[in-house]
C-alpha atoms as a PDB file:
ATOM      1  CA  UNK A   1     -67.163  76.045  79.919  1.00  0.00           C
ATOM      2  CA  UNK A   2     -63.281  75.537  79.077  1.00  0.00           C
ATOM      3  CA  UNK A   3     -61.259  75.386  82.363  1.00  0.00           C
ATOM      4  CA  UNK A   4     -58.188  76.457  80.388  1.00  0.00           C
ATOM      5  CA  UNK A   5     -59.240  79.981  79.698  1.00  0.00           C
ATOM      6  CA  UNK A   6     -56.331  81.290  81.364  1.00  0.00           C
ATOM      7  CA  UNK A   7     -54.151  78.701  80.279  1.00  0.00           C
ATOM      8  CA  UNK A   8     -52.965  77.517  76.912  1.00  0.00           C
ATOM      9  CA  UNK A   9     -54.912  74.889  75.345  1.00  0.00           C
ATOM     10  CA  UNK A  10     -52.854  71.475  75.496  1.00  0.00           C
ATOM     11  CA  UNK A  11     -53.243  71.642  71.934  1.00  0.00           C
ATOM     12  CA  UNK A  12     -52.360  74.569  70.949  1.00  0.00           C
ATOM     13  CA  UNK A  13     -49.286  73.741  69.186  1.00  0.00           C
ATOM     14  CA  UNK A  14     -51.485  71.654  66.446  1.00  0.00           C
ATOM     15  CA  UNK A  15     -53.994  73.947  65.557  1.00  0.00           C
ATOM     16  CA  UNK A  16     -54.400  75.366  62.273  1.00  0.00           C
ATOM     17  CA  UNK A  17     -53.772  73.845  58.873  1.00  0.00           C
ATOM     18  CA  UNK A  18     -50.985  72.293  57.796  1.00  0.00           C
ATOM     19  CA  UNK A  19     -49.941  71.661  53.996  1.00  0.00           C
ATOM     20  CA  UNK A  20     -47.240  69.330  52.248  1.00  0.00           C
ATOM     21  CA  UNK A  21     -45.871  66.282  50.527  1.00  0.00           C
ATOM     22  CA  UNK A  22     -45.689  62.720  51.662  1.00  0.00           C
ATOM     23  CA  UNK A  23     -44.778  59.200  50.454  1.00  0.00           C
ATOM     24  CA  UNK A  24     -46.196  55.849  51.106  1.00  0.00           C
ATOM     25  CA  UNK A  25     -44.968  52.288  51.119  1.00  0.00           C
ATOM     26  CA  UNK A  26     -45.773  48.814  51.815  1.00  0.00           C
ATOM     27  CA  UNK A  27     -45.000  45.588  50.925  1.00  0.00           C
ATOM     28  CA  UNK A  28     -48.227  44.696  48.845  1.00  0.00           C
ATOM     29  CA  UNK A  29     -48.345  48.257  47.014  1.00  0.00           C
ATOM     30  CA  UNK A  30     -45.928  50.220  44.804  1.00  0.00           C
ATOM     31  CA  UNK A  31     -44.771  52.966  46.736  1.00  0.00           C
ATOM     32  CA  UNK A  32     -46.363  56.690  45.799  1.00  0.00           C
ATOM     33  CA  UNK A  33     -46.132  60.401  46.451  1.00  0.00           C
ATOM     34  CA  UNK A  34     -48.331  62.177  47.787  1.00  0.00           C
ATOM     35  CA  UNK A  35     -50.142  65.546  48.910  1.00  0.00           C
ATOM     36  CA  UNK A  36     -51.712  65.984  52.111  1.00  0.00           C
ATOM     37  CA  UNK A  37     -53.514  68.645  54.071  1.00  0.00           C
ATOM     38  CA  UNK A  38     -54.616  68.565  58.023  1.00  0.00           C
ATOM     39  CA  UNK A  39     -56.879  71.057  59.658  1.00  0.00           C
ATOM     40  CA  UNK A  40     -57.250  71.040  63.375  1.00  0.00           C
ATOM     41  CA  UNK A  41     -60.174  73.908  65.391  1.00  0.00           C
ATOM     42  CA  UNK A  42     -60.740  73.977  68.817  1.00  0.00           C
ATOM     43  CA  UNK A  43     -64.166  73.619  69.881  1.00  0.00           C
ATOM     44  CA  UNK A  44     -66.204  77.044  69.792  1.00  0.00           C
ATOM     45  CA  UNK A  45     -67.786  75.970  72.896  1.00  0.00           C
ATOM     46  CA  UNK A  46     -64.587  75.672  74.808  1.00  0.00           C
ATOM     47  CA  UNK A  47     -64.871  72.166  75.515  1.00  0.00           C
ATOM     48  CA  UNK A  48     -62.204  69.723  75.531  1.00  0.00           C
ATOM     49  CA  UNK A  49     -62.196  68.750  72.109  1.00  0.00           C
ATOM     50  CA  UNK A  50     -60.601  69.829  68.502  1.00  0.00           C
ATOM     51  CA  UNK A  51     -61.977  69.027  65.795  1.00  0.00           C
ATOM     52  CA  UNK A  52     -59.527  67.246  62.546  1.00  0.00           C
ATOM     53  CA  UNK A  53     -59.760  66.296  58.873  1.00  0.00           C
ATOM     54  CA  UNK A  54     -57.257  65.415  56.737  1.00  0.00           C
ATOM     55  CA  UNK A  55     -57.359  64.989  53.106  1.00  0.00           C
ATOM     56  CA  UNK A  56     -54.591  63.127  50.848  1.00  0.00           C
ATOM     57  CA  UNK A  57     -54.279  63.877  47.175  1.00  0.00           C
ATOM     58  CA  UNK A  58     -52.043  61.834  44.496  1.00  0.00           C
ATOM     59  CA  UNK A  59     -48.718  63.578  43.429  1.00  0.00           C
ATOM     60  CA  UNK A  60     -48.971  63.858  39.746  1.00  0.00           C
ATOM     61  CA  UNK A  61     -45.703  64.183  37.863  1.00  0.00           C
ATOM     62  CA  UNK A  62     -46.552  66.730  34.502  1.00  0.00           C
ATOM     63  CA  UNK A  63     -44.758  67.411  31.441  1.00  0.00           C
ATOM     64  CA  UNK A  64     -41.840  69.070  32.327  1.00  0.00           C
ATOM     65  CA  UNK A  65     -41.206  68.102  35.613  1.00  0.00           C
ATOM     66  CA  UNK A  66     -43.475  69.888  38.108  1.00  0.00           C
ATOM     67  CA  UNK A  67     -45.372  67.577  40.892  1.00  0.00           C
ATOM     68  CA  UNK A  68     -48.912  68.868  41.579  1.00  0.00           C
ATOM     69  CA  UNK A  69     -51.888  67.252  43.219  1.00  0.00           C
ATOM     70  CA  UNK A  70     -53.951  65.021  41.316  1.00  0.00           C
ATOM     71  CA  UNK A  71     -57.061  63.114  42.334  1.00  0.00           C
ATOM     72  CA  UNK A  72     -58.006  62.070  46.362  1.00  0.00           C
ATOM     73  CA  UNK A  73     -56.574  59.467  47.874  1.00  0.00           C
ATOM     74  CA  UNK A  74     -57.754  59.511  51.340  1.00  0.00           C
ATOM     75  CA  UNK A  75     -59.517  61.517  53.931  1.00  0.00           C
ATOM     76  CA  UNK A  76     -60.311  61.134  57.302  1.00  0.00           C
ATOM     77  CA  UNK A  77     -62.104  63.117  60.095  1.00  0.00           C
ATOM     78  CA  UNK A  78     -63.332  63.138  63.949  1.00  0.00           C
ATOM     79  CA  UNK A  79     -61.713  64.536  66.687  1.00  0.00           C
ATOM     80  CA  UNK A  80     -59.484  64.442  69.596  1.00  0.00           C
ATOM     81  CA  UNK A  81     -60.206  64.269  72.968  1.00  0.00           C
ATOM     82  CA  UNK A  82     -58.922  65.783  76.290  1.00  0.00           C
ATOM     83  CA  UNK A  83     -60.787  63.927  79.060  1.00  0.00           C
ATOM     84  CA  UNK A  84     -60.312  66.137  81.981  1.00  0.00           C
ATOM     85  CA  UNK A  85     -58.490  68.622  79.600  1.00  0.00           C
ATOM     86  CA  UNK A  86     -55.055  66.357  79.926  1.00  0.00           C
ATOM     87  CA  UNK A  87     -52.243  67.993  78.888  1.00  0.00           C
ATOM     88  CA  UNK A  88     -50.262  64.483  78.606  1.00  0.00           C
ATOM     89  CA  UNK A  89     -53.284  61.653  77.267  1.00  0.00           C
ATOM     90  CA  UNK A  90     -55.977  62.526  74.526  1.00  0.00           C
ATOM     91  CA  UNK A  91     -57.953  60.567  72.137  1.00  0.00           C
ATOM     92  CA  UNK A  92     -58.636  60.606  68.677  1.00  0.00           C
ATOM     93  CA  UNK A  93     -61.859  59.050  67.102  1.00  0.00           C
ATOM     94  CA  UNK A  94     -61.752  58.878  63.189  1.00  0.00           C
ATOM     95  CA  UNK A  95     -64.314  57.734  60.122  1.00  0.00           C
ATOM     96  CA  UNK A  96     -62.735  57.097  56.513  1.00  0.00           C
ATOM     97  CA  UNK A  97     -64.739  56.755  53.776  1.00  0.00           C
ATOM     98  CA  UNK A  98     -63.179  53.520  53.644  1.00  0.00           C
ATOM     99  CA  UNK A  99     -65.751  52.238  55.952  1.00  0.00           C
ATOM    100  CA  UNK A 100     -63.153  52.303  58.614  1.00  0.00           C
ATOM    101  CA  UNK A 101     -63.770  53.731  61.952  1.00  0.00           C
ATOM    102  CA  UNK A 102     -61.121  54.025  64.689  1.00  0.00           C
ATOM    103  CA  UNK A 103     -60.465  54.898  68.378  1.00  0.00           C
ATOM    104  CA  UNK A 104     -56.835  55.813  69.328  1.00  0.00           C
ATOM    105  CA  UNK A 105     -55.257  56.399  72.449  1.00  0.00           C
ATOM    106  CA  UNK A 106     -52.697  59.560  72.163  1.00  0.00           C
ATOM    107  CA  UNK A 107     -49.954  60.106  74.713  1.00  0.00           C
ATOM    108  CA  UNK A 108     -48.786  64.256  74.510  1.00  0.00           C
ATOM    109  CA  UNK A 109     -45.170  64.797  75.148  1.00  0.00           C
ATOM    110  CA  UNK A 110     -44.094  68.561  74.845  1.00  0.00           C
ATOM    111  CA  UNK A 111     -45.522  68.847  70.659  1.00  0.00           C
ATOM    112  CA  UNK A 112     -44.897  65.153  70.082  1.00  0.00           C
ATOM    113  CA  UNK A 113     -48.265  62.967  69.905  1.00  0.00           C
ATOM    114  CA  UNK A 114     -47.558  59.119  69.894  1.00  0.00           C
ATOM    115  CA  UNK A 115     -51.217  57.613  69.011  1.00  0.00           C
ATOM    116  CA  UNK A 116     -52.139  54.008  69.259  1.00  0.00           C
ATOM    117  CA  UNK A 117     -55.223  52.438  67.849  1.00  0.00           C
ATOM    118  CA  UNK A 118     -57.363  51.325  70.744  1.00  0.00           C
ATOM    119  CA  UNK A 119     -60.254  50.245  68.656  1.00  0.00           C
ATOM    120  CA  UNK A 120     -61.077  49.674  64.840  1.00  0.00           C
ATOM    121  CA  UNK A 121     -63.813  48.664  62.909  1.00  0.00           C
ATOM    122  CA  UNK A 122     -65.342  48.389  59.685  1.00  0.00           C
ATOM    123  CA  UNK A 123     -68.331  48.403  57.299  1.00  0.00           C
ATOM    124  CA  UNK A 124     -69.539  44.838  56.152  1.00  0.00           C
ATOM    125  CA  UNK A 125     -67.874  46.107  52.753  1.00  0.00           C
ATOM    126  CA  UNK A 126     -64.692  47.616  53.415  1.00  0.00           C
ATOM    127  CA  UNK A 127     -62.199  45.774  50.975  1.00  0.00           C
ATOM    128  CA  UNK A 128     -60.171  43.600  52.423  1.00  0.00           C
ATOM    129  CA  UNK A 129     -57.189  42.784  53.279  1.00  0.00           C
ATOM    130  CA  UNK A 130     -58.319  44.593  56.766  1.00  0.00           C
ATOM    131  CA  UNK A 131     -56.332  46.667  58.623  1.00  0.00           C
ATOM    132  CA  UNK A 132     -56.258  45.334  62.388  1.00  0.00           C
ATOM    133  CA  UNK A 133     -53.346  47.946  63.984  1.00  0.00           C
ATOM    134  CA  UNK A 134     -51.851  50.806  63.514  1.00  0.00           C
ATOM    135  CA  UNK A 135     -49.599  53.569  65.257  1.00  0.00           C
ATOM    136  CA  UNK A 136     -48.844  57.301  64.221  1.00  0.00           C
ATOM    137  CA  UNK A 137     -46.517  60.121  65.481  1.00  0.00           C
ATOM    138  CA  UNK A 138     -46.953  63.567  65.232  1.00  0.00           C
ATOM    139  CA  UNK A 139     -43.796  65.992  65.565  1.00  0.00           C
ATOM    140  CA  UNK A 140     -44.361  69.347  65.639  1.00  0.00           C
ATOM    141  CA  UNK A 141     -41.802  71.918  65.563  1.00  0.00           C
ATOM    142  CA  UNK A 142     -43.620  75.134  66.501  1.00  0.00           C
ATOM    143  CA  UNK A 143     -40.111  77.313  65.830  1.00  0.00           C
ATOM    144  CA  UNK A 144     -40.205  75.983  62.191  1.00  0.00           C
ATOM    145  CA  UNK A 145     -44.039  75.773  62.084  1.00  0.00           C
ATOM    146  CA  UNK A 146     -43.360  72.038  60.311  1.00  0.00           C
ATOM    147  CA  UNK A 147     -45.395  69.551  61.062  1.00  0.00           C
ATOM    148  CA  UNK A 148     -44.063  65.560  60.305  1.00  0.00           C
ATOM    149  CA  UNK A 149     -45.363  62.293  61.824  1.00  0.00           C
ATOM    150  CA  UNK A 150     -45.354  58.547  60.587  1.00  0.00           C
ATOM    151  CA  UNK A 151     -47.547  55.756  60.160  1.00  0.00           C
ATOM    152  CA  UNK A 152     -47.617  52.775  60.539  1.00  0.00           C
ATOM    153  CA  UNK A 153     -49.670  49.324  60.359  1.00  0.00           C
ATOM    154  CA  UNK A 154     -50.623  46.084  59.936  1.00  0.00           C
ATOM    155  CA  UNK A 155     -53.171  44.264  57.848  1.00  0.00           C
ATOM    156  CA  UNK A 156     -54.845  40.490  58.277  1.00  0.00           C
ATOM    157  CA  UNK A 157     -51.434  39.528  56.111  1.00  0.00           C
ATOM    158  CA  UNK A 158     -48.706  41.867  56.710  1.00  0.00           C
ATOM    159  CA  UNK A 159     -47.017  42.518  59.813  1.00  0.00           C
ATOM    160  CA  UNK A 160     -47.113  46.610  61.691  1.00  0.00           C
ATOM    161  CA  UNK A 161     -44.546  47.923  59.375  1.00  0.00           C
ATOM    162  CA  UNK A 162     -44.075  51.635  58.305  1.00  0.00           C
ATOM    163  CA  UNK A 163     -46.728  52.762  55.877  1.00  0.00           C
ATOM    164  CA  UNK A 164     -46.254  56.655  55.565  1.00  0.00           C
ATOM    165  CA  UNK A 165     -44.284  59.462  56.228  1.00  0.00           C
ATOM    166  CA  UNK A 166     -45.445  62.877  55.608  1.00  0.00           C
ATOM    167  CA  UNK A 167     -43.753  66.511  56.120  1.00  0.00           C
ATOM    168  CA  UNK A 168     -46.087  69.855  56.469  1.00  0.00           C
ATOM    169  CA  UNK A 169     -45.741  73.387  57.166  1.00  0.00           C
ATOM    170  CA  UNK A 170     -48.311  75.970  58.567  1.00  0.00           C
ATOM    171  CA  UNK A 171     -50.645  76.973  56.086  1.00  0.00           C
ATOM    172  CA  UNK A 172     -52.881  79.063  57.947  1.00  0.00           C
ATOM    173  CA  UNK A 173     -54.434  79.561  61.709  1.00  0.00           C
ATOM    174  CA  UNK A 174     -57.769  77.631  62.278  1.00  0.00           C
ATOM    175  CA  UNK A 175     -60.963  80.357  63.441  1.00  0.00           C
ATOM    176  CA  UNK A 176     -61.218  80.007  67.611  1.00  0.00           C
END
Protein backbone atom coordinates (compact mmCIF):
# COMPACT_ATOMS: atom_id res chain seq x y z
CA UNK A 1 0.00 0.00 0.00
CA UNK A 2 1.71 3.43 -1.18
CA UNK A 3 1.22 6.11 1.56
CA UNK A 4 1.68 8.77 -1.13
CA UNK A 5 -1.54 8.20 -2.95
CA UNK A 6 -2.57 11.60 -2.39
CA UNK A 7 0.68 12.99 -2.72
CA UNK A 8 3.20 13.12 -5.52
CA UNK A 9 5.64 10.44 -5.63
CA UNK A 10 9.19 11.86 -4.50
CA UNK A 11 10.16 10.67 -7.74
CA UNK A 12 8.06 11.78 -9.90
CA UNK A 13 10.17 14.17 -11.66
CA UNK A 14 12.45 11.06 -13.01
CA UNK A 15 10.06 8.84 -14.31
CA UNK A 16 9.79 7.92 -17.78
CA UNK A 17 12.49 7.45 -20.39
CA UNK A 18 14.95 9.60 -21.20
CA UNK A 19 17.08 9.59 -24.58
CA UNK A 20 20.46 11.36 -25.69
CA UNK A 21 24.15 11.74 -26.30
CA UNK A 22 27.03 11.57 -23.93
CA UNK A 23 30.86 11.55 -23.81
CA UNK A 24 33.33 9.78 -21.71
CA UNK A 25 36.86 10.34 -20.52
CA UNK A 26 39.57 9.14 -18.42
CA UNK A 27 42.99 9.12 -18.11
CA UNK A 28 43.71 5.39 -19.16
CA UNK A 29 41.08 5.45 -22.18
CA UNK A 30 40.65 7.58 -25.32
CA UNK A 31 37.79 9.61 -24.80
CA UNK A 32 34.34 8.51 -26.83
CA UNK A 33 30.81 9.52 -27.71
CA UNK A 34 28.20 8.03 -26.83
CA UNK A 35 24.31 7.15 -26.82
CA UNK A 36 22.43 6.48 -23.83
CA UNK A 37 18.90 5.67 -22.80
CA UNK A 38 17.36 5.54 -19.00
CA UNK A 39 13.98 4.19 -18.12
CA UNK A 40 12.63 4.71 -14.67
CA UNK A 41 8.62 2.88 -13.48
CA UNK A 42 7.25 3.16 -10.31
CA UNK A 43 6.37 0.08 -8.67
CA UNK A 44 2.79 -1.30 -9.75
CA UNK A 45 2.31 -2.27 -6.26
CA UNK A 46 2.72 1.19 -4.91
CA UNK A 47 5.59 0.49 -2.87
CA UNK A 48 8.46 2.62 -2.33
CA UNK A 49 10.51 1.65 -5.07
CA UNK A 50 11.15 2.51 -9.02
CA UNK A 51 12.47 0.42 -10.96
CA UNK A 52 15.80 1.69 -13.61
CA UNK A 53 17.85 0.43 -16.55
CA UNK A 54 20.00 2.17 -18.54
CA UNK A 55 21.60 1.14 -21.67
CA UNK A 56 24.74 2.94 -23.44
CA UNK A 57 25.39 2.49 -27.11
CA UNK A 58 28.71 3.65 -29.11
CA UNK A 59 28.32 6.87 -31.27
CA UNK A 60 29.26 5.81 -34.69
CA UNK A 61 30.41 8.55 -37.04
CA UNK A 62 29.04 7.38 -40.95
CA UNK A 63 29.91 8.49 -44.27
CA UNK A 64 28.83 11.77 -44.56
CA UNK A 65 28.74 12.99 -41.30
CA UNK A 66 25.71 11.71 -39.36
CA UNK A 67 26.38 10.16 -35.64
CA UNK A 68 24.10 7.16 -34.96
CA UNK A 69 24.27 4.42 -32.38
CA UNK A 70 26.44 1.62 -32.94
CA UNK A 71 27.05 -1.44 -30.79
CA UNK A 72 26.39 -1.57 -26.58
CA UNK A 73 28.59 -0.29 -24.42
CA UNK A 74 27.07 -0.59 -21.10
CA UNK A 75 23.93 -1.32 -19.24
CA UNK A 76 22.93 -1.35 -15.91
CA UNK A 77 19.74 -2.07 -13.85
CA UNK A 78 18.10 -2.33 -10.16
CA UNK A 79 16.30 0.11 -8.46
CA UNK A 80 15.94 2.91 -6.12
CA UNK A 81 14.77 2.99 -2.88
CA UNK A 82 12.58 5.26 -0.64
CA UNK A 83 12.86 3.82 2.89
CA UNK A 84 9.97 5.34 4.62
CA UNK A 85 8.98 6.95 1.21
CA UNK A 86 11.78 9.92 1.85
CA UNK A 87 11.34 12.64 -0.17
CA UNK A 88 15.11 13.87 0.62
CA UNK A 89 17.39 10.18 0.96
CA UNK A 90 16.86 7.10 -1.45
CA UNK A 91 18.97 4.31 -2.56
CA UNK A 92 19.94 2.85 -5.62
CA UNK A 93 21.10 -0.87 -5.95
CA UNK A 94 22.62 -1.72 -9.46
CA UNK A 95 24.07 -5.10 -11.41
CA UNK A 96 26.27 -4.55 -14.69
CA UNK A 97 27.02 -7.17 -16.74
CA UNK A 98 30.38 -6.27 -15.86
CA UNK A 99 30.12 -8.40 -12.86
CA UNK A 100 29.79 -5.27 -10.87
CA UNK A 101 27.21 -4.83 -8.29
CA UNK A 102 26.66 -1.60 -6.32
CA UNK A 103 24.77 0.05 -3.41
CA UNK A 104 24.51 3.90 -3.46
CA UNK A 105 23.31 6.25 -1.09
CA UNK A 106 21.17 9.17 -2.97
CA UNK A 107 20.48 12.49 -1.29
CA UNK A 108 17.08 14.27 -3.25
CA UNK A 109 17.26 17.98 -3.44
CA UNK A 110 14.22 19.58 -5.33
CA UNK A 111 15.03 17.27 -9.03
CA UNK A 112 18.74 17.10 -8.23
CA UNK A 113 19.95 13.46 -7.02
CA UNK A 114 23.62 13.48 -5.66
CA UNK A 115 24.38 9.51 -5.32
CA UNK A 116 27.34 8.07 -3.56
CA UNK A 117 28.48 4.52 -3.76
CA UNK A 118 27.97 2.96 -0.36
CA UNK A 119 28.95 -0.48 -1.40
CA UNK A 120 30.57 -2.27 -4.52
CA UNK A 121 31.47 -5.51 -5.46
CA UNK A 122 32.44 -7.79 -8.05
CA UNK A 123 32.50 -11.21 -9.76
CA UNK A 124 35.83 -13.25 -9.24
CA UNK A 125 36.25 -12.24 -13.08
CA UNK A 126 35.44 -8.78 -13.56
CA UNK A 127 38.56 -7.29 -15.46
CA UNK A 128 40.54 -5.38 -13.62
CA UNK A 129 41.72 -2.47 -12.99
CA UNK A 130 38.61 -2.41 -10.34
CA UNK A 131 36.59 0.28 -9.76
CA UNK A 132 36.53 1.02 -5.83
CA UNK A 133 34.34 4.63 -5.84
CA UNK A 134 32.27 6.44 -7.60
CA UNK A 135 29.73 9.48 -7.43
CA UNK A 136 26.88 10.59 -9.92
CA UNK A 137 24.47 13.60 -10.23
CA UNK A 138 21.32 13.72 -11.71
CA UNK A 139 19.79 17.23 -12.83
CA UNK A 140 16.58 17.28 -13.97
CA UNK A 141 14.91 20.15 -15.43
CA UNK A 142 11.22 19.19 -15.53
CA UNK A 143 10.34 22.76 -17.52
CA UNK A 144 12.77 21.58 -20.31
CA UNK A 145 12.05 17.85 -19.72
CA UNK A 146 16.21 17.44 -20.01
CA UNK A 147 17.70 15.25 -18.05
CA UNK A 148 21.91 15.66 -17.41
CA UNK A 149 24.03 14.21 -14.57
CA UNK A 150 27.86 13.29 -14.25
CA UNK A 151 29.99 10.61 -13.23
CA UNK A 152 32.55 10.12 -11.72
CA UNK A 153 35.23 7.52 -10.24
CA UNK A 154 38.08 5.95 -9.23
CA UNK A 155 39.81 2.71 -10.03
CA UNK A 156 42.68 0.56 -7.93
CA UNK A 157 45.13 3.15 -10.06
CA UNK A 158 43.48 6.30 -10.84
CA UNK A 159 42.24 8.76 -8.53
CA UNK A 160 37.87 9.82 -8.38
CA UNK A 161 38.10 11.95 -11.39
CA UNK A 162 35.22 12.78 -13.87
CA UNK A 163 34.37 9.87 -16.10
CA UNK A 164 31.06 10.91 -17.95
CA UNK A 165 28.78 13.44 -18.74
CA UNK A 166 25.61 12.76 -20.43
CA UNK A 167 22.55 15.13 -21.63
CA UNK A 168 18.82 13.55 -22.24
CA UNK A 169 15.47 14.65 -23.02
CA UNK A 170 12.01 12.97 -22.33
CA UNK A 171 11.37 10.32 -24.61
CA UNK A 172 8.29 8.98 -23.38
CA UNK A 173 6.17 8.47 -19.90
CA UNK A 174 6.90 5.09 -18.12
CA UNK A 175 3.24 2.77 -17.62
CA UNK A 176 2.08 3.46 -13.65
Amino acid sequence: MSTLDSKPHPLEFLIGTWGGKGKGFYPTIPSFEFFEELTFVKDPAGRPVVAYSQKTRRAIQQEGGQVVPGPPLHAESGFIRLPGWSSEKCELILSQPTGVASVEVGKIDGTTVDWTAAGIVRSPSAKPPHVTQFTRKWVVDPVQKTFSYEFAMATEDTPLQAHLEVHLRKVEAAAA
